[in-house]
C-alpha atoms as a PDB file:
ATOM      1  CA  UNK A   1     136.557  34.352  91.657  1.00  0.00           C
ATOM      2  CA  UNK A   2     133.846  35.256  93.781  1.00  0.00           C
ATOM      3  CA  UNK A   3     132.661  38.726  94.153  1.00  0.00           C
ATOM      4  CA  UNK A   4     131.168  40.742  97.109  1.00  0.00           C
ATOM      5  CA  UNK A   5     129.480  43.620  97.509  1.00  0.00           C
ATOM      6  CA  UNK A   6     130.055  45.797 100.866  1.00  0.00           C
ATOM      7  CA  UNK A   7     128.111  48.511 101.457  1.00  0.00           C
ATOM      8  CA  UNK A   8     129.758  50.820 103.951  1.00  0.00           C
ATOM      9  CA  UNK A   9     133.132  49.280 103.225  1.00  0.00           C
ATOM     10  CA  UNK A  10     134.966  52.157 104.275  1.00  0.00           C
ATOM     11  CA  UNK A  11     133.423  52.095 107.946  1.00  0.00           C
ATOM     12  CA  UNK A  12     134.350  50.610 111.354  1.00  0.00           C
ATOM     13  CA  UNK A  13     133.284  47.106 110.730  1.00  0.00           C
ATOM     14  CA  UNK A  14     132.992  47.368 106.534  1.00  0.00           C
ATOM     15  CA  UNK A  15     136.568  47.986 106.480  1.00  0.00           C
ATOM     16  CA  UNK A  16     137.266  44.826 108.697  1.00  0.00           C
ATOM     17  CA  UNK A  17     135.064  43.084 106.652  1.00  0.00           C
ATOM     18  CA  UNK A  18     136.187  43.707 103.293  1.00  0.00           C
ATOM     19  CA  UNK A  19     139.987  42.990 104.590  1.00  0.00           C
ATOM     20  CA  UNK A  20     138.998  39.305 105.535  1.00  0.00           C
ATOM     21  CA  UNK A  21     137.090  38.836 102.436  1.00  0.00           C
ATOM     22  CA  UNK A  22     139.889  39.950 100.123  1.00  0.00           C
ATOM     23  CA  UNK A  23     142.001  37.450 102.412  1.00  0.00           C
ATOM     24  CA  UNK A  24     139.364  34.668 101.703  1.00  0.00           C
ATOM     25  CA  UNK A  25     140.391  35.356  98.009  1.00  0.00           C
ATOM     26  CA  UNK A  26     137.066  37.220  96.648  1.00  0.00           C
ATOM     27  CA  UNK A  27     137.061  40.720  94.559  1.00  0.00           C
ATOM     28  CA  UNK A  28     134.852  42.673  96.772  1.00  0.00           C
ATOM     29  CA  UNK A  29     133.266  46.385  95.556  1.00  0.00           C
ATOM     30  CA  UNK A  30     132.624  48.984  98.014  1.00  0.00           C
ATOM     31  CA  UNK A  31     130.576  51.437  97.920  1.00  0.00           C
ATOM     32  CA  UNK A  32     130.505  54.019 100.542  1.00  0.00           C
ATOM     33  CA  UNK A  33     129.621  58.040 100.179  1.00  0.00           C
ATOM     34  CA  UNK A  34     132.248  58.482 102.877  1.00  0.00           C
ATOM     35  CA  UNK A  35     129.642  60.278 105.184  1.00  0.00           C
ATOM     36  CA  UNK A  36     131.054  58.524 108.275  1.00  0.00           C
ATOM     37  CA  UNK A  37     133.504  55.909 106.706  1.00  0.00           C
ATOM     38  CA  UNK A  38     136.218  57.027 106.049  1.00  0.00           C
ATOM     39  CA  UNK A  39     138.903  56.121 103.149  1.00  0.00           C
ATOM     40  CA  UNK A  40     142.209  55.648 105.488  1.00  0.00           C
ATOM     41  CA  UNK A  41     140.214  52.715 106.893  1.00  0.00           C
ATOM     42  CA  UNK A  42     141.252  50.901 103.306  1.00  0.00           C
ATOM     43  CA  UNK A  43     144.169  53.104 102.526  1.00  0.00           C
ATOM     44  CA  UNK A  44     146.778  49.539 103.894  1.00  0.00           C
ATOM     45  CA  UNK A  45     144.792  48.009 100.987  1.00  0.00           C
ATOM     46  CA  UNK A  46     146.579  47.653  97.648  1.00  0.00           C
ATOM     47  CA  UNK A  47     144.900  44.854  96.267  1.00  0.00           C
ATOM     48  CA  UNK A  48     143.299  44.302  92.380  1.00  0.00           C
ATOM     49  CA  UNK A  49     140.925  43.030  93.215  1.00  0.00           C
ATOM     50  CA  UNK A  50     139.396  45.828  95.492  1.00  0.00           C
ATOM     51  CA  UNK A  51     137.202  48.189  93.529  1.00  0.00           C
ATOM     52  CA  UNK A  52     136.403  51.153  95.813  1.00  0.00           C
ATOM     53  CA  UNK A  53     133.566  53.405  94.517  1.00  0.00           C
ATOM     54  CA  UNK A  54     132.468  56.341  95.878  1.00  0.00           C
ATOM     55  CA  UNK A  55     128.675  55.999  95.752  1.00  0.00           C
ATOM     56  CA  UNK A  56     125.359  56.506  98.492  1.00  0.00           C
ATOM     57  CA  UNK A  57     123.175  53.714  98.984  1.00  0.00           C
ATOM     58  CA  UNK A  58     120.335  56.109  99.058  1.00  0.00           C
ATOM     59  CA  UNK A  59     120.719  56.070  95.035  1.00  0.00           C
ATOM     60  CA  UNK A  60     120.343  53.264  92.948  1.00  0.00           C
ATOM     61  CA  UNK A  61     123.166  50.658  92.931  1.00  0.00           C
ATOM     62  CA  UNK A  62     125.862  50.544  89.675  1.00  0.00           C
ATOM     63  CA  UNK A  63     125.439  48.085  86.852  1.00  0.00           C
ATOM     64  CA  UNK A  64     128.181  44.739  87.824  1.00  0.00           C
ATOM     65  CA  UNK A  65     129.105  42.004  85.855  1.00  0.00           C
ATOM     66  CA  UNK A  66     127.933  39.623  88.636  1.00  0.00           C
ATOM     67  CA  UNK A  67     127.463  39.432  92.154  1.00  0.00           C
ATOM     68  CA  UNK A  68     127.728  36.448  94.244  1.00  0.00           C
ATOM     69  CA  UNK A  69     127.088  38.052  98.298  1.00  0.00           C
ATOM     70  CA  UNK A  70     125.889  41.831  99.119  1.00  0.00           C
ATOM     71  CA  UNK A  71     126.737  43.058 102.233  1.00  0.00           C
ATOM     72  CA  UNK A  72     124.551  45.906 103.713  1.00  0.00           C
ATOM     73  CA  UNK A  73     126.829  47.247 106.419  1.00  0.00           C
ATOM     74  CA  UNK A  74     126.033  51.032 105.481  1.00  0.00           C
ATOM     75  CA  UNK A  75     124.531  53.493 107.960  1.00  0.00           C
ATOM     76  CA  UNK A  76     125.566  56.138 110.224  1.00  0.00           C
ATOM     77  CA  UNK A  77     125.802  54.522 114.089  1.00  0.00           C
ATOM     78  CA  UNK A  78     127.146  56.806 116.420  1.00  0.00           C
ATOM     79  CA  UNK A  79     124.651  58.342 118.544  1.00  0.00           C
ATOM     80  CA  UNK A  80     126.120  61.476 118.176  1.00  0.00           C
ATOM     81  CA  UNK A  81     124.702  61.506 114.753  1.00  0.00           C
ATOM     82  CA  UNK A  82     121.076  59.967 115.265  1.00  0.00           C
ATOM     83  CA  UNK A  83     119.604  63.711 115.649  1.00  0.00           C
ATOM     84  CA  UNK A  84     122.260  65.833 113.025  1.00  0.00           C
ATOM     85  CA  UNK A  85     121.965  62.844 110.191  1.00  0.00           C
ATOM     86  CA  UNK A  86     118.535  61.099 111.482  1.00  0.00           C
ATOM     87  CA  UNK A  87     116.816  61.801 107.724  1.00  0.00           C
ATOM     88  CA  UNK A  88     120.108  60.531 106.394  1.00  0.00           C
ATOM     89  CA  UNK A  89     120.384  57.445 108.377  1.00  0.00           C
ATOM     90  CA  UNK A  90     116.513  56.868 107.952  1.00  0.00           C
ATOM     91  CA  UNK A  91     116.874  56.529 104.507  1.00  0.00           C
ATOM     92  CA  UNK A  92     120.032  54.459 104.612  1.00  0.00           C
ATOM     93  CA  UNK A  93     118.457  52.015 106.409  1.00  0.00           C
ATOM     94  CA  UNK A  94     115.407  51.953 103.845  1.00  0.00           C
ATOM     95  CA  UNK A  95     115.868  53.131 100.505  1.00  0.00           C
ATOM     96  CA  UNK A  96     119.115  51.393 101.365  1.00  0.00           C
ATOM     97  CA  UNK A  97     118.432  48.197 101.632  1.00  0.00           C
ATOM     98  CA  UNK A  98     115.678  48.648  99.092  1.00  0.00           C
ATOM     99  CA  UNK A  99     118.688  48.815  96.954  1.00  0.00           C
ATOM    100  CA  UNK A 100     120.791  46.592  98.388  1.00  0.00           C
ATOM    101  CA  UNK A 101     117.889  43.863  98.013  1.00  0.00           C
ATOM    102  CA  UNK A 102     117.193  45.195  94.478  1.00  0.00           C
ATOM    103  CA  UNK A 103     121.003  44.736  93.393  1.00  0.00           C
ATOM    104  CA  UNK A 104     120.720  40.825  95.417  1.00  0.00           C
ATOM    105  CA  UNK A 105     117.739  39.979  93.748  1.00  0.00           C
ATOM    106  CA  UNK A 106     119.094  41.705  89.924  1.00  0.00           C
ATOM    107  CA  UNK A 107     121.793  38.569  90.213  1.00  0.00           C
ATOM    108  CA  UNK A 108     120.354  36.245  92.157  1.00  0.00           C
ATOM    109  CA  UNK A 109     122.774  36.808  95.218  1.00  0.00           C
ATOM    110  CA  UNK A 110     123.144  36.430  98.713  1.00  0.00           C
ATOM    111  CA  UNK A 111     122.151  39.334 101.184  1.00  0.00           C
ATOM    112  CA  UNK A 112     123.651  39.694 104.544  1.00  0.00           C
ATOM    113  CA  UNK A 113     121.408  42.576 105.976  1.00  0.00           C
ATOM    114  CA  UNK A 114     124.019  44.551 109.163  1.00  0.00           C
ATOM    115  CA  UNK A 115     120.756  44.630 112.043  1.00  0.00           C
ATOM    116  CA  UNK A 116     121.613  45.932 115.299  1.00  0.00           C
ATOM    117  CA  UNK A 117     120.810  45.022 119.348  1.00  0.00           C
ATOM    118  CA  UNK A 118     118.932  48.552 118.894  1.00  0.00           C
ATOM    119  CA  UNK A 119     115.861  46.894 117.329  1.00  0.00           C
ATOM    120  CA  UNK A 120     115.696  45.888 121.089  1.00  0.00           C
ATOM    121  CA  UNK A 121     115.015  49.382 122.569  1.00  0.00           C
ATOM    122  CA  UNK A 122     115.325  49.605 126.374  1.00  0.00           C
ATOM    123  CA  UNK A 123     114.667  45.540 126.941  1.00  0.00           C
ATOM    124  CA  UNK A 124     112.154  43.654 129.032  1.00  0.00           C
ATOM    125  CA  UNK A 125     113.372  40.895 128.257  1.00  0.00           C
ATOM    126  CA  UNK A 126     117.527  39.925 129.498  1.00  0.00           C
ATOM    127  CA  UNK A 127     119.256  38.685 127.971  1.00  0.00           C
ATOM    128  CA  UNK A 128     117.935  39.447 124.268  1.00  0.00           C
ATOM    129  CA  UNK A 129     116.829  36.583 122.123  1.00  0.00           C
ATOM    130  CA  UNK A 130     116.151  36.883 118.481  1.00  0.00           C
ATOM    131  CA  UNK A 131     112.337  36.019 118.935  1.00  0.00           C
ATOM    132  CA  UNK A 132     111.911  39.413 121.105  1.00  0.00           C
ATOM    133  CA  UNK A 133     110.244  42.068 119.502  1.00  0.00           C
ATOM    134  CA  UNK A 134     112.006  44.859 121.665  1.00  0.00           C
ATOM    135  CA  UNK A 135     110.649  47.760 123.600  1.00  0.00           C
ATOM    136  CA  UNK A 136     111.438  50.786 121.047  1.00  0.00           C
ATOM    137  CA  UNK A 137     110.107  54.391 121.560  1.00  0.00           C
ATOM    138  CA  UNK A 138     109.070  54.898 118.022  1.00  0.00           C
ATOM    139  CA  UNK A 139     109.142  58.972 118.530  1.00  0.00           C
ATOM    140  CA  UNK A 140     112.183  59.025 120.839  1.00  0.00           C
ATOM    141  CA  UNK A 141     115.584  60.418 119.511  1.00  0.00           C
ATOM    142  CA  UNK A 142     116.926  57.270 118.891  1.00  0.00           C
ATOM    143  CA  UNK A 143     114.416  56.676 116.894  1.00  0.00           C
ATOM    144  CA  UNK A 144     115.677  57.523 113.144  1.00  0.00           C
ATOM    145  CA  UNK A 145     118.491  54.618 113.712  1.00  0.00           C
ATOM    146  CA  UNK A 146     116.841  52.095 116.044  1.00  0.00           C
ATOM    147  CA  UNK A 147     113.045  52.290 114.201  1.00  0.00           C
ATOM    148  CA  UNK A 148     114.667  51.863 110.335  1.00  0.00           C
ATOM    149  CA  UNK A 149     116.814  49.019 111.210  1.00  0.00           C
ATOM    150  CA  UNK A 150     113.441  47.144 112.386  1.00  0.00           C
ATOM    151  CA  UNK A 151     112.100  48.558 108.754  1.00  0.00           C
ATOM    152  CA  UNK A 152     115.359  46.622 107.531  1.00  0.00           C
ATOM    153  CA  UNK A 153     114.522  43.367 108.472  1.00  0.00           C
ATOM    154  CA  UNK A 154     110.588  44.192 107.809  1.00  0.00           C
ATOM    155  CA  UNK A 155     111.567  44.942 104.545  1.00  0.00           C
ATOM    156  CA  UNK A 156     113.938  41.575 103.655  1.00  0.00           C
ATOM    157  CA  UNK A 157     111.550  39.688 105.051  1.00  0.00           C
ATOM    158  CA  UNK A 158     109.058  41.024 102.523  1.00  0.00           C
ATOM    159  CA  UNK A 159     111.824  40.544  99.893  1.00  0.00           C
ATOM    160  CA  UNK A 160     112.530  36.946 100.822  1.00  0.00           C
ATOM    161  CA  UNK A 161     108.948  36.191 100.568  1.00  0.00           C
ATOM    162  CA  UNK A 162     107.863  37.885  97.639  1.00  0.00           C
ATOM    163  CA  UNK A 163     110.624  36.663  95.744  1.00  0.00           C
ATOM    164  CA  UNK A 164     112.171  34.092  97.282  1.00  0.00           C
ATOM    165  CA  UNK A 165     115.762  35.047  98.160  1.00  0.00           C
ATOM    166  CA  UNK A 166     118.848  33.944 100.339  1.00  0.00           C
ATOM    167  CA  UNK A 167     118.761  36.909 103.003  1.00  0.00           C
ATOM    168  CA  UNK A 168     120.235  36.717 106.053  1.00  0.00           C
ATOM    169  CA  UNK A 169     120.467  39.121 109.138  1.00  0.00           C
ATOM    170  CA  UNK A 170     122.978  39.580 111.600  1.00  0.00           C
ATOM    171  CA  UNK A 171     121.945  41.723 114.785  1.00  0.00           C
ATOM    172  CA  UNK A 172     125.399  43.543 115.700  1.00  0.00           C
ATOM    173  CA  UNK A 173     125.680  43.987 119.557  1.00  0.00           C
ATOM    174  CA  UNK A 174     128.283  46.392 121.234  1.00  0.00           C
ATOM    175  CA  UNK A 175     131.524  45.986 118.709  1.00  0.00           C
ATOM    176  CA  UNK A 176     135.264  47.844 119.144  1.00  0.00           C
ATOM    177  CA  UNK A 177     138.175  47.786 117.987  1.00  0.00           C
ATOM    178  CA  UNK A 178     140.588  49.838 115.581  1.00  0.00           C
ATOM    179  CA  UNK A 179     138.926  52.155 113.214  1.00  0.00           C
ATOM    180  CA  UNK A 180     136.972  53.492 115.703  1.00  0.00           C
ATOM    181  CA  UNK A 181     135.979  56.759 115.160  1.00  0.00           C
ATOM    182  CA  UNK A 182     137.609  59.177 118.162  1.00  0.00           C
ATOM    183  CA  UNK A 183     134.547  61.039 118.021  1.00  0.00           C
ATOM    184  CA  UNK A 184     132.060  58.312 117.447  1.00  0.00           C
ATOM    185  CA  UNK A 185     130.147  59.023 120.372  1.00  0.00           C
ATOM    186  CA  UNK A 186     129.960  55.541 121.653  1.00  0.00           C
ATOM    187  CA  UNK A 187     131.382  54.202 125.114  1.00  0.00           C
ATOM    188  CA  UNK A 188     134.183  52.852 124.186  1.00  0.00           C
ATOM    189  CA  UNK A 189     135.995  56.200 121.651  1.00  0.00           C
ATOM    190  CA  UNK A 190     134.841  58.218 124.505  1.00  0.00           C
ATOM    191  CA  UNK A 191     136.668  56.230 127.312  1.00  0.00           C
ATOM    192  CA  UNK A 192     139.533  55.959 125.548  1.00  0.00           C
ATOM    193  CA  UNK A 193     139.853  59.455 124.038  1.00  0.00           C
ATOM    194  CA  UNK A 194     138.804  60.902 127.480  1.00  0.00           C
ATOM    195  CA  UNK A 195     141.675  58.860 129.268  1.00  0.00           C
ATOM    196  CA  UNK A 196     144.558  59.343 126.740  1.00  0.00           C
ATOM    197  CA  UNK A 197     144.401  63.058 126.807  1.00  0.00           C
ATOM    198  CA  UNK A 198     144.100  63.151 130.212  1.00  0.00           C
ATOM    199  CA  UNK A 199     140.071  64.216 130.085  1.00  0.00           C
ATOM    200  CA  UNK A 200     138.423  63.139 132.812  1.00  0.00           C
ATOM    201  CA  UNK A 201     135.817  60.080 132.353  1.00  0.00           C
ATOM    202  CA  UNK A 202     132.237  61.017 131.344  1.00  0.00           C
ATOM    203  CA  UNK A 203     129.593  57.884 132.886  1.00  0.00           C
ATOM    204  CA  UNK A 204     126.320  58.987 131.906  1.00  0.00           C
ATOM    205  CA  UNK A 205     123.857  57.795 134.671  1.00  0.00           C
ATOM    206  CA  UNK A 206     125.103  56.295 137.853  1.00  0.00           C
ATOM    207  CA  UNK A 207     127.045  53.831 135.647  1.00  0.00           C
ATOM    208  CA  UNK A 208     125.229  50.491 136.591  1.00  0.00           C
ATOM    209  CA  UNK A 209     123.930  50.266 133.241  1.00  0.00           C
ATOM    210  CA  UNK A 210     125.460  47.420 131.636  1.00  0.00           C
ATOM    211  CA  UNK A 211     126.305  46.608 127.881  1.00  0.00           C
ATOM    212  CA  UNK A 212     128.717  43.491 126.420  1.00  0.00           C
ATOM    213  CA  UNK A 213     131.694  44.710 124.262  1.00  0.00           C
ATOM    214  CA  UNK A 214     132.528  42.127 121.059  1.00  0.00           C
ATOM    215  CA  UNK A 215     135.832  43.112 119.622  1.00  0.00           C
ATOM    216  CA  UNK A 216     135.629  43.205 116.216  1.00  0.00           C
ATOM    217  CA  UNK A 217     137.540  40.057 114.745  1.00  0.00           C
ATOM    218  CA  UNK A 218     135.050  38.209 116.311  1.00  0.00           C
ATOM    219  CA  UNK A 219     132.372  39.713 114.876  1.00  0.00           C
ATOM    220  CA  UNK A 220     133.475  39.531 111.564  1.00  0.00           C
ATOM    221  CA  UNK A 221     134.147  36.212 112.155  1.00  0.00           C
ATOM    222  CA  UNK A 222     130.943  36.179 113.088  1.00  0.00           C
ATOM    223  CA  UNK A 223     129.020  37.842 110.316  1.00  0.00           C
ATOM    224  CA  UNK A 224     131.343  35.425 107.319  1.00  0.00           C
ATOM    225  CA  UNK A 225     130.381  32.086 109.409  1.00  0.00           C
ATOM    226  CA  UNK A 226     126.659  33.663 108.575  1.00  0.00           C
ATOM    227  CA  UNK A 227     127.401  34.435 105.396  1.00  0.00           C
ATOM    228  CA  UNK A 228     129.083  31.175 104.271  1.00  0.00           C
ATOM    229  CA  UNK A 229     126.468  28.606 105.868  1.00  0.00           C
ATOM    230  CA  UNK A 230     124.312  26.076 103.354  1.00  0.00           C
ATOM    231  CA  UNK A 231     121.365  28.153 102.788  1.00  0.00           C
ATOM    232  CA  UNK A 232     119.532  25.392 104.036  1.00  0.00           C
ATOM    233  CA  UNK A 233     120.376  26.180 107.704  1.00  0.00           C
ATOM    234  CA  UNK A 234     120.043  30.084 107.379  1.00  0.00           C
ATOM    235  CA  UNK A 235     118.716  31.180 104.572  1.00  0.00           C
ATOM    236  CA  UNK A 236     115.725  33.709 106.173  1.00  0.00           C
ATOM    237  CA  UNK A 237     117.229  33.625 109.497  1.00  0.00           C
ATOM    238  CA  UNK A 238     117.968  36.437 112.124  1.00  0.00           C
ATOM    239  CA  UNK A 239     121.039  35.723 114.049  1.00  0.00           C
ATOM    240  CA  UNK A 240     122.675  37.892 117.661  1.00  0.00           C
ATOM    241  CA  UNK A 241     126.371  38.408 116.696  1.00  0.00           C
ATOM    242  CA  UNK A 242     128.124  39.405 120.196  1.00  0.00           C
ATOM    243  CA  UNK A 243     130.074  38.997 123.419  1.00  0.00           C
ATOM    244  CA  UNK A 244     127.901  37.741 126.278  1.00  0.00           C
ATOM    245  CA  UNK A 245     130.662  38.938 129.074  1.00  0.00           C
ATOM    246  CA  UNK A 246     128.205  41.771 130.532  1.00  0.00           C
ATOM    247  CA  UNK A 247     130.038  44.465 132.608  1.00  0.00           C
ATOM    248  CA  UNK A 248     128.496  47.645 134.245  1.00  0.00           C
ATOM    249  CA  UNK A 249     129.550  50.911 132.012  1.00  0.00           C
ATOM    250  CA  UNK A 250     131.018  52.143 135.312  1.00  0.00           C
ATOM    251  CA  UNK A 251     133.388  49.007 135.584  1.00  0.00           C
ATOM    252  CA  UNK A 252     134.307  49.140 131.914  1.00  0.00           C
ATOM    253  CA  UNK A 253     135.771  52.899 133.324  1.00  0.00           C
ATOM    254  CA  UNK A 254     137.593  51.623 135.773  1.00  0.00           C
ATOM    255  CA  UNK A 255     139.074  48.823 133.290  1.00  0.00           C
ATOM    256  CA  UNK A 256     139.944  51.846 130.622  1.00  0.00           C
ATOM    257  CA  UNK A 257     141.667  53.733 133.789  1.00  0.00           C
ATOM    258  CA  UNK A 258     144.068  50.811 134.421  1.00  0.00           C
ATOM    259  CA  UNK A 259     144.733  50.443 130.884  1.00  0.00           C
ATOM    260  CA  UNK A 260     146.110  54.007 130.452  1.00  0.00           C
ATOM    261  CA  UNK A 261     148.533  55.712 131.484  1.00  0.00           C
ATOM    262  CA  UNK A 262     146.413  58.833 132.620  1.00  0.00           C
ATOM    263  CA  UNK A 263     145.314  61.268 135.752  1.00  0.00           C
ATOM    264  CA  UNK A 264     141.706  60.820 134.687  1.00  0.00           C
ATOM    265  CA  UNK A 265     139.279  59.959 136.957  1.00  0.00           C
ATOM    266  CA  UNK A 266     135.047  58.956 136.653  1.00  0.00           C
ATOM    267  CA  UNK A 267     132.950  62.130 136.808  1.00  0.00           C
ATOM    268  CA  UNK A 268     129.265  61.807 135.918  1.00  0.00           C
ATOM    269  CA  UNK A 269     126.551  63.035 133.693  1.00  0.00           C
ATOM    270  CA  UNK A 270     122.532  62.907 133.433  1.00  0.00           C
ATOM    271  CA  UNK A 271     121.835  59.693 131.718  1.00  0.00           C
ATOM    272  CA  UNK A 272     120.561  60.565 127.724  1.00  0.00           C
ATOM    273  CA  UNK A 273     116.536  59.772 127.375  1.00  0.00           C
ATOM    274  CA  UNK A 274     116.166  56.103 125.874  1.00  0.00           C
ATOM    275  CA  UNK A 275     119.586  54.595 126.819  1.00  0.00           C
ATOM    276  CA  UNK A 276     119.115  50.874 127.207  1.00  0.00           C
ATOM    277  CA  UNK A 277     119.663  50.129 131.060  1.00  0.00           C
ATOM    278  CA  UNK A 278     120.898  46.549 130.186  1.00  0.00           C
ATOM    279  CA  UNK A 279     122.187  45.320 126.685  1.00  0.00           C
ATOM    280  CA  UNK A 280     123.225  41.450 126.452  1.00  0.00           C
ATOM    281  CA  UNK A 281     122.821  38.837 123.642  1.00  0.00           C
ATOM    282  CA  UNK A 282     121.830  35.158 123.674  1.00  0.00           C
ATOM    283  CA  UNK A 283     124.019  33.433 121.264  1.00  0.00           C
ATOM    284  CA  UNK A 284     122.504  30.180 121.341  1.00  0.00           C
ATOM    285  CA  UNK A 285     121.236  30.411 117.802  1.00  0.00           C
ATOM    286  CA  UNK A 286     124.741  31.531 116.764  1.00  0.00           C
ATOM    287  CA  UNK A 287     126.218  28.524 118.129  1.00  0.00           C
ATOM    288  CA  UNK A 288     124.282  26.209 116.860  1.00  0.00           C
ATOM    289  CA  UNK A 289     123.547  27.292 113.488  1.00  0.00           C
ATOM    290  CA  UNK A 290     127.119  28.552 112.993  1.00  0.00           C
ATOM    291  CA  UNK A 291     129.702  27.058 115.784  1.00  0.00           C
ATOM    292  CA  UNK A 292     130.404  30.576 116.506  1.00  0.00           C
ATOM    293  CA  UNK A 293     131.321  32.528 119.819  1.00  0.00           C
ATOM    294  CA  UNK A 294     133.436  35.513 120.899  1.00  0.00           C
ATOM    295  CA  UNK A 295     137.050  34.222 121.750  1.00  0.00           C
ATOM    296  CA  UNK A 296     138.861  37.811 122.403  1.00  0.00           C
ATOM    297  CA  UNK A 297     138.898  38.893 125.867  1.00  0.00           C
ATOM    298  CA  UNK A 298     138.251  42.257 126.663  1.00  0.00           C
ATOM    299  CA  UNK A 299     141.248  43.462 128.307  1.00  0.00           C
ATOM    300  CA  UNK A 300     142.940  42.175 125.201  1.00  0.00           C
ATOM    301  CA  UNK A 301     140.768  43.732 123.362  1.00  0.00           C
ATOM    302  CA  UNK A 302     141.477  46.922 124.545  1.00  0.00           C
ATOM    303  CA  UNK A 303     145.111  46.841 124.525  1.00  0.00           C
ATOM    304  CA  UNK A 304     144.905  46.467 120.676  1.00  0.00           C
ATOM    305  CA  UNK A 305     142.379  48.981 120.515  1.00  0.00           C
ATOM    306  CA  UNK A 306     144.369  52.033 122.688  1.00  0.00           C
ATOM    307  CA  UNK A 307     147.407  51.215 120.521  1.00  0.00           C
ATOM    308  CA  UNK A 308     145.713  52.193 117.624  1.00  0.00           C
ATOM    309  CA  UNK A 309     144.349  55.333 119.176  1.00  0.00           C
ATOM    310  CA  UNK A 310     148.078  56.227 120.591  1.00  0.00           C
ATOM    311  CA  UNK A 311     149.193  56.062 117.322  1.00  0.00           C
ATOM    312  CA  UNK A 312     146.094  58.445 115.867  1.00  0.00           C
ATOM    313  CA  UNK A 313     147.240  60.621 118.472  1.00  0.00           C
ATOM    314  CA  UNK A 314     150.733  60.320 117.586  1.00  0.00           C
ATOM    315  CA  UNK A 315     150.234  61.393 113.629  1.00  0.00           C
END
């Protein structure tokens, strides 16, 4: 049986992943310090062959009797944390995957390093392809998260060619679904949180800033097609995981506010320094290296995600 490591199993998208592993048939380890994962997200899980250990990347890895894949899906992402945790999620995302790498390379396994679109900054370039270097303001407050995922991939590129290893990167666009956080800070919670408690809608700017929402079977879907590809076609390869249906963040209000059942209505804010105007991917590479692209629409998507937050609400 094939094992997996997931960092940051007990997360958003590190609980989703370890649930399709464990359906794929592999004993997967997780190892999350529970900082913003959180252990309900696993708590449907009673499977043997899911080993959940409380542990921080930040520290050296444990001792395993084999590894076939690591994951590295651990690191704080909610903007609301990038100034309160930004030493914490620095680190994560490099003494982290120092260690991640470390435990790949101790038995010879493969690495799937969790990127992000942030490593694009504010872009010039629209939609983002992986060969663009991004527009990032190094000293900015978005910095901490946006500058140490770059340092990620910096970093398993050295890895890779110092020592020769399967690594492969998966830049994570806009993702939702269940799990969310309520108070992640990120469009989508907020929307949704706002407008099911009857909060009016908070649109930061004058809302034409536009982003592309990937629910999160798709990305996971996604991220295993990456992981599970002949190491011939993507071993040392950067690849855009993400919807490409882009949407203005004022629309995607009006879409929440015909989903719920609410009196809300749009009221707006100053827009935060360093929010990307525009945020799309180019999935070409994705396509062709994996036969991959988003199938979940985003009304659907949504409808799936508010029933899980009615039902948070509910308990």
């Amino acid at each position: 049986m094939k094992h997996a490591v997931v960092t940051g199993g007990a997360g958003f998208l590190g609980s989703h992943l370890v649930d399709d592993l464990l359906e794929s048939g592999y004993r997967v380890t997780v190892l999350d310090n529970y900082g913003s994962g959180r252990p309900e997200n696993l708590s449907h899980l009673e499977d043997e062959n899911l080993d959940l250990r409380e542990h921080d990347v930040r520290d050296p890895f444990p001792e395993f009797d084999g590894v076939d894949t690591v994951y590295h899906m651990a690191s704080r992402a909610s903007p609301r944390d990038f100034e309160s945790h930004a030493v914490e999620i620095a680190l994560t995302n490099s003494q982290g995957t120092k260690n991640a790498l470390e435990c790949a390379r101790r038995y010879d396994a493969k690495t799937v390093i969790a990127s992000t679109s942030e490593v694009y900054g504010n872009p010039e370039e629209h939609p983002q392809k992986e060969s663009y270097n991004g527009n990032v303001n190094i000293r900015g407050p978005r910095a901490p998260y946006d500058e140490s995922k770059r340092f990620s991939e910096a970093l398993s590129i050295a890895y890779d060619q110092s020592y020769d290893m399967d690594i492969r990167t998966v830049r994570i666009f806009n993702t939702y679904g269940p799990r969310m956080r309520h108070d992640d800070g990120r469009v989508i919670p907020n929307f949704l949180s706002q407008a099911l408690s009857g909060d009016d809608i908070t649109v930061y700017g004058d809302g034409s800033q536009t982003r592309s929402f990937c629910y999160v079977t798709d990305l996971i879907g996604g991220i295993r097609k990456l992981a599970e590809a002949p190491a011939s076609d993507v071993s040392g390869e950067v690849v855009n995981v993400g919807n490409t249906h882009e949407i203005t963040i004022e629309r995607l209000a009006e879409i929440v506010l015909d989903a719920v059942d609410t009196d809300s209505e749009i009221t707006y804010l100053p827009l935060p320094k360093d929010d990307p105007e525009v945020r799309c991917p180019d999935i070409s590479k994705a396509r062709r290296l994996l036969g991959w692209e988003p199938e979940v629409p985003l009304e659907e998507g949504l409808d799936r995600t508010i029933e899980q937050f009615h039902v948070a609400n509910r308990a």
